[in-house]
Protein backbone atom coordinates (compact mmCIF):
# COMPACT_ATOMS: atom_id res chain seq x y z
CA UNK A 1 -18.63 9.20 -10.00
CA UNK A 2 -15.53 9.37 -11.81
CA UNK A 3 -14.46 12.45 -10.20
CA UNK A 4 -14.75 10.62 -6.89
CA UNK A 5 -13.01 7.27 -8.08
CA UNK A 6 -10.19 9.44 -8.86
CA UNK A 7 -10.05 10.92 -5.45
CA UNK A 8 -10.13 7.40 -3.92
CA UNK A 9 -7.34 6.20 -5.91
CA UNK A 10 -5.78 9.22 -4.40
CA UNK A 11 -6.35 9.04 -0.53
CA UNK A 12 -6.10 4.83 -0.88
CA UNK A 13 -6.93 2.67 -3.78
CA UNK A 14 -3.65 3.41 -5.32
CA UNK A 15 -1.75 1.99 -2.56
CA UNK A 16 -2.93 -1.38 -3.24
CA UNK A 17 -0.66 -1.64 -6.60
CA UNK A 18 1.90 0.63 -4.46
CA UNK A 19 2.25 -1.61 -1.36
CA UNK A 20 4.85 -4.31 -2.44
CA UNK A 21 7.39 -1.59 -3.29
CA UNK A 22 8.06 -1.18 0.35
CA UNK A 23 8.99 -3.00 3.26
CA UNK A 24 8.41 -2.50 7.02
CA UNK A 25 9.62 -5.52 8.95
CA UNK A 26 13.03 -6.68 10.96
CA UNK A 27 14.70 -9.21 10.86
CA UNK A 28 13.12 -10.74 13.96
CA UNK A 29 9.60 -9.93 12.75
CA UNK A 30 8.80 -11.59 9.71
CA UNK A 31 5.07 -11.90 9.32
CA UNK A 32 3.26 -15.64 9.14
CA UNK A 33 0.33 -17.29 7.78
CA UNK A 34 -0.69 -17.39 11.62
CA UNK A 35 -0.02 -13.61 12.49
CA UNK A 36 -2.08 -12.85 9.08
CA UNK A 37 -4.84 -14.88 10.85
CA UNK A 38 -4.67 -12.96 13.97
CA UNK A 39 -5.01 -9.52 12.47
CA UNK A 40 -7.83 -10.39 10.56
CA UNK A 41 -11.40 -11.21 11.39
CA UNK A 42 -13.85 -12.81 9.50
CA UNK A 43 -16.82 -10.07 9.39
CA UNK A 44 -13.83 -7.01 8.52
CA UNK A 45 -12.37 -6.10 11.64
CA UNK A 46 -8.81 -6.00 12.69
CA UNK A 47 -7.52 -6.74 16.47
CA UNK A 48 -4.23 -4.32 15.33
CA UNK A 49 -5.65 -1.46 13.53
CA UNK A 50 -5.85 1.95 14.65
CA UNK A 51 -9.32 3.46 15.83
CA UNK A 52 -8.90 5.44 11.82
CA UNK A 53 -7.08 2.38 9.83
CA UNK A 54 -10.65 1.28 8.47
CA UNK A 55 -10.71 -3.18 7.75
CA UNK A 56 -12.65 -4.56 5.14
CA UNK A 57 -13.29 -8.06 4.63
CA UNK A 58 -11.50 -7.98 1.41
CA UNK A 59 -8.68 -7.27 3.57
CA UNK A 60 -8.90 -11.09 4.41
CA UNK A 61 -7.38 -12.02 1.02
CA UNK A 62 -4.99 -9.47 0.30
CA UNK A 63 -1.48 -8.65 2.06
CA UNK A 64 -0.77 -5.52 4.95
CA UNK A 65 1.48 -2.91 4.43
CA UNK A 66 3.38 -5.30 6.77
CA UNK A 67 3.62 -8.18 5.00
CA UNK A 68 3.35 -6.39 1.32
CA UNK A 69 6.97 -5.54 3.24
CA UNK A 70 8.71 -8.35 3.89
CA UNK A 71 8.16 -9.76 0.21
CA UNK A 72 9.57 -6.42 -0.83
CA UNK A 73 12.45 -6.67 1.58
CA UNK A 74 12.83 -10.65 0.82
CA UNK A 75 12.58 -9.93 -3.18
CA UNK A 76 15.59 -7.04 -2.84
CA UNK A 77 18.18 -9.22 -1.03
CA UNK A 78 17.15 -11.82 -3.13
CA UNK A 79 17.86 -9.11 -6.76
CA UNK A 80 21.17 -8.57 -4.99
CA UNK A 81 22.07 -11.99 -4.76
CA UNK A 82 21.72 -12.32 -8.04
CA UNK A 83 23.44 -8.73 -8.84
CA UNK A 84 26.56 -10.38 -7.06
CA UNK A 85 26.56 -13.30 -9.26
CA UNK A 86 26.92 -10.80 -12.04
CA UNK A 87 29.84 -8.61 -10.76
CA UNK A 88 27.74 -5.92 -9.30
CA UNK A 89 28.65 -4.20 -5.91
CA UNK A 90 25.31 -4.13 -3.46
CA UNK A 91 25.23 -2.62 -0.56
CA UNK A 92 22.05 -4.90 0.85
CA UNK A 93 21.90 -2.66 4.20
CA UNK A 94 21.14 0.61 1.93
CA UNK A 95 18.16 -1.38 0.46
CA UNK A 96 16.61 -2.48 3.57
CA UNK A 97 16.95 0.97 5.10
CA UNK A 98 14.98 2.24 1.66
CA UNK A 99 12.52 -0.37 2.01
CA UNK A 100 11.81 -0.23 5.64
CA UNK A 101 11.70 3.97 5.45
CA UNK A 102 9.02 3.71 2.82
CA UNK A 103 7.13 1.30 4.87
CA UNK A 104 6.86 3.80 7.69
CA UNK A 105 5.63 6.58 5.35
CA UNK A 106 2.92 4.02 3.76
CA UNK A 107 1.77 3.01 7.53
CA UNK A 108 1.98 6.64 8.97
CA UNK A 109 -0.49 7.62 5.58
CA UNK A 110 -2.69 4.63 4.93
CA UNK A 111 -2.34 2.44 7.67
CA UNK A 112 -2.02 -1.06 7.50
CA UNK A 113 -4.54 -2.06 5.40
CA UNK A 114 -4.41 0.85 3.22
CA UNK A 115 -7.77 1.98 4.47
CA UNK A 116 -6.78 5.29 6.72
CA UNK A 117 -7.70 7.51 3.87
CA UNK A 118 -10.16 5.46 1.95
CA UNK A 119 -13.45 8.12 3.11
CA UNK A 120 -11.14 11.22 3.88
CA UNK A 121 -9.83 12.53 7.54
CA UNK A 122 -11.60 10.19 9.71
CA UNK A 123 -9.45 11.20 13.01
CA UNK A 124 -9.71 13.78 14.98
CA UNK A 125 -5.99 13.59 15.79
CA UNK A 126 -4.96 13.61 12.49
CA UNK A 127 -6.70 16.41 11.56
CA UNK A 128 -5.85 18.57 14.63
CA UNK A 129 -2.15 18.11 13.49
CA UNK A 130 -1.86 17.45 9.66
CA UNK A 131 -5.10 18.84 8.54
CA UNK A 132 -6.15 17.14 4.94
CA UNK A 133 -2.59 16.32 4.80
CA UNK A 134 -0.89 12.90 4.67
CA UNK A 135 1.89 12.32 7.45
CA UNK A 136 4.41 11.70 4.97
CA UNK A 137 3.95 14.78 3.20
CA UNK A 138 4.30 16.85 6.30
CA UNK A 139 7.49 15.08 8.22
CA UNK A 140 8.57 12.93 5.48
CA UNK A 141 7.63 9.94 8.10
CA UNK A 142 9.39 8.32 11.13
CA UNK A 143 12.97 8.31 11.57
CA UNK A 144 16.08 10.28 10.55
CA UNK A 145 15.83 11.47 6.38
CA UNK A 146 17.83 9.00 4.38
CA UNK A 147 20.96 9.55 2.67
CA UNK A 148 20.89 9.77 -1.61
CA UNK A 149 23.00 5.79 -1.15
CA UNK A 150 19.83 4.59 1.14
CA UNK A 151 17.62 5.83 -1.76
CA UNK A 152 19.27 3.73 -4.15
CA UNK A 153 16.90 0.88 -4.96
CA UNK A 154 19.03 -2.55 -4.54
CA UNK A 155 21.55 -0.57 -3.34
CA UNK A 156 23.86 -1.40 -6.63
CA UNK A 157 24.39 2.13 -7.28
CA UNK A 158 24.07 4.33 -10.44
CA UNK A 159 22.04 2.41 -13.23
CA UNK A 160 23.59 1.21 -16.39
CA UNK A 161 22.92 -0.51 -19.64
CA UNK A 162 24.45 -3.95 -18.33
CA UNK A 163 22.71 -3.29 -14.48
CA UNK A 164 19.56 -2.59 -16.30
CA UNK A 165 19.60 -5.69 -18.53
CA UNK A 166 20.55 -7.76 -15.85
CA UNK A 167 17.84 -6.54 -13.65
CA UNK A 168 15.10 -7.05 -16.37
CA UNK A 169 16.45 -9.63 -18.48
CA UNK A 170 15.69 -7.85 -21.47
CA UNK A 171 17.97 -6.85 -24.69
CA UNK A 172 20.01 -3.65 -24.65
CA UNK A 173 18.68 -1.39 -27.08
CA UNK A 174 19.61 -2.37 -30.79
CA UNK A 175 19.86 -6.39 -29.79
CA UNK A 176 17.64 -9.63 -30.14
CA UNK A 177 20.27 -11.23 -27.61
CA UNK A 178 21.27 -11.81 -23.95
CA UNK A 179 24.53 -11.47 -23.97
CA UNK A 180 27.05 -12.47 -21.32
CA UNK A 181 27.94 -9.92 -18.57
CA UNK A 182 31.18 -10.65 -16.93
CA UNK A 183 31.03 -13.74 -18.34
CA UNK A 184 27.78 -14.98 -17.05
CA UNK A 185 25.14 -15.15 -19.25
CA UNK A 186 22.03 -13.13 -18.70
CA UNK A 187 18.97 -15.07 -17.43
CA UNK A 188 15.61 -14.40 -19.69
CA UNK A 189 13.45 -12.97 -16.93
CA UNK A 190 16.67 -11.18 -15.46
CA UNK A 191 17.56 -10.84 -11.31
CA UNK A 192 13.92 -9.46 -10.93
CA UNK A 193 12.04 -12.04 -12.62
CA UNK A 194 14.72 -14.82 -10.93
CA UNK A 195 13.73 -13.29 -7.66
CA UNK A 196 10.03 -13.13 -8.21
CA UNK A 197 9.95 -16.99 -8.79
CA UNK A 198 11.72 -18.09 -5.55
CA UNK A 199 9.22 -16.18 -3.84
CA UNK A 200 6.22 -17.05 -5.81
CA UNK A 201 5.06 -20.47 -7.42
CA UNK A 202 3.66 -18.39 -10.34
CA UNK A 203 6.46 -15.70 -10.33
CA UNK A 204 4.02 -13.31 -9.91
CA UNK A 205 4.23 -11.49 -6.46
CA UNK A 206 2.56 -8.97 -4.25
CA UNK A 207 -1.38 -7.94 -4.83
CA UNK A 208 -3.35 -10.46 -6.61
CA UNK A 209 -5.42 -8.52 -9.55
CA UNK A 210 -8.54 -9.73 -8.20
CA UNK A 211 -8.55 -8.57 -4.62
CA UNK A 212 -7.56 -4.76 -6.38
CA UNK A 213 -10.32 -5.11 -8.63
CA UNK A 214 -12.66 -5.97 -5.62
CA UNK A 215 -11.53 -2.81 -3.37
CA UNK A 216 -12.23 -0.45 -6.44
CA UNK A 217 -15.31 -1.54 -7.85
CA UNK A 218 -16.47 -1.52 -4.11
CA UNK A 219 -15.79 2.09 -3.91
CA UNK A 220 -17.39 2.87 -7.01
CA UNK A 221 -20.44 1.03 -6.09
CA UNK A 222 -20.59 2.57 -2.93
CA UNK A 223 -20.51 6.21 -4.15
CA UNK A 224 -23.73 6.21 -5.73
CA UNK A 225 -25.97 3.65 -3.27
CA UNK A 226 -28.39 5.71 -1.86
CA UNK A 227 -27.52 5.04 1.69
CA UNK A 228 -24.12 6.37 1.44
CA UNK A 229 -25.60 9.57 -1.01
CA UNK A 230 -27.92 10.06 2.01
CA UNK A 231 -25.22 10.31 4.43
CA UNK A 232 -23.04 12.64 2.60
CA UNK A 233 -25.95 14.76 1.74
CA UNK A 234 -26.43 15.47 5.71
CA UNK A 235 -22.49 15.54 6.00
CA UNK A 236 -22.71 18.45 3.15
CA UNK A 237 -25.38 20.75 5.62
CA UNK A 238 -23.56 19.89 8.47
CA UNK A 239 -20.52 21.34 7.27
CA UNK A 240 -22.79 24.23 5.57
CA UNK A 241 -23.25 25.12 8.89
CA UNK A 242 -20.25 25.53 10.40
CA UNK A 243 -19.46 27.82 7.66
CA UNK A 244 -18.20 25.10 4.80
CA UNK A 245 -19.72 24.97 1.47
CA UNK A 246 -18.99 21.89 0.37
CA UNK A 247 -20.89 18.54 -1.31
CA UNK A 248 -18.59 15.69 -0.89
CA UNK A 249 -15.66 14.85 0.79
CA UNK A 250 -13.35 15.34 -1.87
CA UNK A 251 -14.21 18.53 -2.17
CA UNK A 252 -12.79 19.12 1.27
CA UNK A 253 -9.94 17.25 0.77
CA UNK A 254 -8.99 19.35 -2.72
CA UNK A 255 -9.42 22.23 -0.92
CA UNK A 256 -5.87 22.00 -0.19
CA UNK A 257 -2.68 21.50 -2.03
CA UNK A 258 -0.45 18.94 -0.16
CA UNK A 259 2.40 20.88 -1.68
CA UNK A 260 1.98 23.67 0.85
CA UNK A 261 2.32 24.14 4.61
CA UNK A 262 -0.42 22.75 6.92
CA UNK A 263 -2.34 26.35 8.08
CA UNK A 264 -5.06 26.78 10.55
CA UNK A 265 -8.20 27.11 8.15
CA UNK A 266 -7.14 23.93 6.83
CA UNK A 267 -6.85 22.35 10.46
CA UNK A 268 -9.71 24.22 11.73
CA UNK A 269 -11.80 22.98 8.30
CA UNK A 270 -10.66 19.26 8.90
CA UNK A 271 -11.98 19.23 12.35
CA UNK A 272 -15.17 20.51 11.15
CA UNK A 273 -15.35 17.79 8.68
CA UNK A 274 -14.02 14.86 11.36
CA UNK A 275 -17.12 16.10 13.23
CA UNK A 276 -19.68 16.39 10.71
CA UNK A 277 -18.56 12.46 9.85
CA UNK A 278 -18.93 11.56 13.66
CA UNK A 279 -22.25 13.49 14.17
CA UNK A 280 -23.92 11.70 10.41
CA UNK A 281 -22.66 8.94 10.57
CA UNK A 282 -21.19 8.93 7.66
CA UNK A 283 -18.12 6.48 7.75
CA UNK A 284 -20.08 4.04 9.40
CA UNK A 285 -23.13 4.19 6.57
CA UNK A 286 -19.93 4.23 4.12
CA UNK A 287 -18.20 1.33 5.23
CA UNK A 288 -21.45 -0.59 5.94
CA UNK A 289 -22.33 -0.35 2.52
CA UNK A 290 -18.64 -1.39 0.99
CA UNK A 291 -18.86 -4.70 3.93
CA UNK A 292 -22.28 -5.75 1.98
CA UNK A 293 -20.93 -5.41 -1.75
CA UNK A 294 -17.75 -7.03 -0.67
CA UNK A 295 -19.44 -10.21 0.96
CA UNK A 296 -21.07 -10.42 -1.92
CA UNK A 297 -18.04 -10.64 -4.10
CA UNK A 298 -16.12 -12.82 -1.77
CA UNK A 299 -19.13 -15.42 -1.83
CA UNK A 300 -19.19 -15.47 -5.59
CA UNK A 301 -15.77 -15.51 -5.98
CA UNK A 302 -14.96 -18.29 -2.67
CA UNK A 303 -12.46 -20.36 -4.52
CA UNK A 304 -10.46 -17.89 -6.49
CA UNK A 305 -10.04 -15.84 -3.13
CA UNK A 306 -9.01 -18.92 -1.17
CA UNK A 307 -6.58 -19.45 -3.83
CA UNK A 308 -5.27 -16.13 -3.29
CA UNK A 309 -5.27 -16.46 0.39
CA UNK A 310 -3.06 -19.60 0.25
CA UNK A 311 -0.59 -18.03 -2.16
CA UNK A 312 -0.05 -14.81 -0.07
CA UNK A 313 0.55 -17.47 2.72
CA UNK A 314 2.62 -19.61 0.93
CA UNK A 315 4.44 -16.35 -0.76
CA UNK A 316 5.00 -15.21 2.86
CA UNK A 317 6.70 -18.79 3.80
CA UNK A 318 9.66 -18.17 1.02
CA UNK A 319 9.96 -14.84 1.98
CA UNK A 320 10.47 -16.02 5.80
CA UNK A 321 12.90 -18.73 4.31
CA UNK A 322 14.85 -16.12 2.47
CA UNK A 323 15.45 -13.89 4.99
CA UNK A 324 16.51 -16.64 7.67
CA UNK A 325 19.55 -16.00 8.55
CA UNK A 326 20.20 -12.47 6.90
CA UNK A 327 21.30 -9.62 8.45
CA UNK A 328 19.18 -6.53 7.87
């Protein structure tokens, strides 16, 4: 079981805590409370994801890789405001191009609701050209490669003492002060924090701890219910069969180091295990079993999740406000 958790966290899980650091939106398309609505159905299914982006109803009450963008796009313009305000030069167009960039690479390698990866290659396409690898690892994602300046986060430059105690608000090394930088005094929760507050009530932004918690300990649950050991269990001899000795997915997928070049056995072994999961039944039995658990949780946990809901809504609203207006 652990084993397993720890290739979940690998293929998707992770991405949860990863998906406010990137961004993924124009200025024109800012994502609403009423969009979020559209996306998302009730009983886990999604009327925008791809055939392999997998929807879970806990999906319902957390944010896309979408919207997860446009607060991380909102919250950067927003930490270069503030920059400004101290003296700093930001260059806000380098930042958006970071943001948006990684938002391409986290859609292209997890989809939009993080999901793409959650039970392994589920696609046939994606396994006839990237094998067990992620997209991102293989062309580095959509669009032309961006310069060292678009990689720089804020797009302030270099990082320094001052920067860094602006940013963060917190002492430089040696004091039990804020001092004044360029003769503005440094605010306690620094540019970040200051940020984080005009886009959240609480000042706490992004993923609520709750909905993460939910998608993990679904996962983990999942792994050892006996419909789902069933299923792999067939998937295994399937796969025996066409010359694959291997127990569980993750085994297939570790075959492989994503450091090296895609190569046929791996492509040829992924589209043995794309069919083994069509032919069993697998994913479906999978994600059957994860829908169940999470009503469950959802049910016993109705208000706090609401709660959540409205907050990524309302969350979603400042970000919109922010941006009004900006150029990108």
């Amino acid at each position: 079981m652990e084993r397993a958790s720890a290739w979940a966290r690998t293929v998707g899980l992770s991405v949860v805590a990863g998906l406010f650091l990137v961004a993924g939106c124009s200025a024109d398309e800012k994502p609403t409370a009423n969009d979020r609505d559209g996306q998302r159905q009730g009983d886990g299914t999604s009327a925008s994801a791809s055939a392999d982006d997998l929807v879970l109803p806990i999906d319902a009450y957390g944010l896309t890789t979408e919207e997860a963008g446009a607060l991380a796009r909102a919250r950067e313009l927003l930490v270069g405001d503030c920059l400004r305000e101290y003296g700093f030069t930001v260059d806000s167009a380098a930042a958006v191009a970071r943001s948006e960039r990684s938002a391409r690479l986290m859609i292209d390698s997890f989809g939009l609701h993080g999901n793409k990866r959650r039970y392994g290659v589920v696609s046939m396409e994606v396994a006839n050209k990237y094998g067990y690898h992620l997209p991102a690892k293989v062309e580095g994602g959509a669009g032309a490669p961006i310069t060292k300046k678009d990689a720089d986060i804020y797009g302030s430059g270099p990082m320094t003492p001052a920067k860094e105690m602006v940013l963060s608000g917190r002492p430089a090394a040696g004091s039990t002060s804020l001092p004044e930088v360029n003769g503005k005094r440094v605010p306690p929760t620094g540019c970040i924090g200051k940020a984080d507050s005009q886009i959240a009530k609480t000042g706490s932004t992004g993923q609520a701890d709750l909905v993460a918690r939910i998608r993990a300990e679904s996962f983990d649950s999942s792994v050892v219910d006996p419909a789902v050991t069933k299923a792999i269990g067939t998937w295994s001899e399937c796969m025996k069969v066409k010359g694959y000795d291997v127990k569980r997915p993750e085994d297939a997928t570790g075959a492989f180091k994503d450091t090296a070049p895609v190569t046929a056995r791996e492509i040829a072994m992924a589209q043995a295990d794309v069919t083994c999961k069509q032919s069993t039944g697998l994913v479906e039995a999978w994600r059957n079993v994860e829908i169940e658990y999470q009503k469950r949780k959802i049910e016993s946990h109705a208000a706090e999740l609401q709660a959540i809901k409205d907050s990524n809504a309302d969350q979603l609203r400042r970000a919109s406000e922010a941006l009004a207006g900006r150029a990108s």
